[in-house]
Protein backbone atom coordinates (compact mmCIF):
# COMPACT_ATOMS: atom_id res chain seq x y z
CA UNK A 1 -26.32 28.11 21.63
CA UNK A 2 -26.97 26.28 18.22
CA UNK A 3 -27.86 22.69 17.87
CA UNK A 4 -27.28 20.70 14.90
CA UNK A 5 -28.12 17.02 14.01
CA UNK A 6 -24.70 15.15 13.22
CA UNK A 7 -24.31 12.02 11.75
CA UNK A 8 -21.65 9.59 11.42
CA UNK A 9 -20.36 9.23 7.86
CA UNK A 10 -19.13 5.49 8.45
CA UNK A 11 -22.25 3.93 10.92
CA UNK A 12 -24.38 6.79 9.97
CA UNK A 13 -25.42 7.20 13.97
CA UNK A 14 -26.85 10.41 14.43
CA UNK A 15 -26.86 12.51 17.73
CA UNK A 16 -27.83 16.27 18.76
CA UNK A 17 -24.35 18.74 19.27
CA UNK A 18 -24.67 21.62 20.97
CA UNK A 19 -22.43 24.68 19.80
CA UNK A 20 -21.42 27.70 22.06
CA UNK A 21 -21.44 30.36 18.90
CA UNK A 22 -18.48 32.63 20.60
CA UNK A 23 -15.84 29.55 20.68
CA UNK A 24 -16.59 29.12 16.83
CA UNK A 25 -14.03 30.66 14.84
CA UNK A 26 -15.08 30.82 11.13
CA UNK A 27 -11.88 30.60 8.43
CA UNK A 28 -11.84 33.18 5.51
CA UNK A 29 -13.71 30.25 3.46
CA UNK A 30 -16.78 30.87 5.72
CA UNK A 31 -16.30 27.41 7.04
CA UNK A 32 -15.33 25.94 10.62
CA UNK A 33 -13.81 22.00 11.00
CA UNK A 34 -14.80 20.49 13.92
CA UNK A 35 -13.45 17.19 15.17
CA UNK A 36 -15.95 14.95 16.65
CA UNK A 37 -13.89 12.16 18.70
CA UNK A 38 -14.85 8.55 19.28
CA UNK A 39 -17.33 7.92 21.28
CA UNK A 40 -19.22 11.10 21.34
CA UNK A 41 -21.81 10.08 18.44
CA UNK A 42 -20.33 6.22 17.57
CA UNK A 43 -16.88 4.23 18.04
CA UNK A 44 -15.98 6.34 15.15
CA UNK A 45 -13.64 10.01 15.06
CA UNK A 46 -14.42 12.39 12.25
CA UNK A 47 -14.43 16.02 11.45
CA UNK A 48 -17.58 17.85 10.26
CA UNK A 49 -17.78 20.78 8.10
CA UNK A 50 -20.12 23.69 8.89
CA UNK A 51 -20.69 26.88 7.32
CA UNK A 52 -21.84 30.39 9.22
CA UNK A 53 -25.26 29.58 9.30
CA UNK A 54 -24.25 26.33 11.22
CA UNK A 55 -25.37 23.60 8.09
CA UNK A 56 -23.18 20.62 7.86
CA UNK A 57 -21.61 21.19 4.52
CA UNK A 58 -19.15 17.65 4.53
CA UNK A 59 -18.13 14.90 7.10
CA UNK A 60 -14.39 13.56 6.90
CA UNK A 61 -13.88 10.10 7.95
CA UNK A 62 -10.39 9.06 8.89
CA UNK A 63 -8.38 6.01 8.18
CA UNK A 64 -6.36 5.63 10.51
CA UNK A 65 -6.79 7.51 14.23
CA UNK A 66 -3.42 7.53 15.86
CA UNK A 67 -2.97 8.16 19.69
CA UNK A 68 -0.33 10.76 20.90
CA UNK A 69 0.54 8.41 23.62
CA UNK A 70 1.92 5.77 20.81
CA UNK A 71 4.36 8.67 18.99
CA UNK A 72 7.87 8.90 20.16
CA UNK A 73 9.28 12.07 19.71
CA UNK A 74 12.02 12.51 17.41
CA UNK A 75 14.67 13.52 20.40
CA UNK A 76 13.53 10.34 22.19
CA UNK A 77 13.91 8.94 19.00
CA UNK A 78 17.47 10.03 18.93
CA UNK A 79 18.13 9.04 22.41
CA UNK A 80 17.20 5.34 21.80
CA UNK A 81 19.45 4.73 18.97
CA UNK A 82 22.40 6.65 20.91
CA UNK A 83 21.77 4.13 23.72
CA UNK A 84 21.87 1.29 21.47
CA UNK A 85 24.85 1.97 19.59
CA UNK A 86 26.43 2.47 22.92
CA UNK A 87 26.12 -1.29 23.97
């Protein structure tokens, strides 16, 4: 288990994260994203860059944060405007 210091790049809150080394998967790059969701350091969601020798190389803050819930899906989508034309 590794434990790094993050730090939110908009509030700049910090708090410990603990990482289980066998669920990281490293890309060719030698760096894993991670997403950190809201509420886990701040109000804030953003993704933190780390290289193999766990260092935060980056933070990525995002502008908007969309939830799944709030998506239609493109066949529901579809359905909707059927049923509309239909009256």
């Amino acid at each position: 288990m590794v434990v790094i210091n993050i730090r939110c790049p908009k509030c700049s809150k910090n708090r410990m994260l603990s990482i289980d080394e066998e669920q990281i998967k490293f890309k060719a790059s030698g760096l894993c994203l991670l997403n950190i969701d809201e509420n886990f350091t701040c109000e804030h969601s953003y993704v933190i860059f780390i290289d193999q020798h766990y260092n935060i190389r980056d933070y990525y803050d995002f502008d908007y944060n969309i939830e799944l819930s709030e998506i239609i899906s493109m066949e529901k989508s579809a359905e909707i405007i059927k049923d509309s034309d239909k009256k």
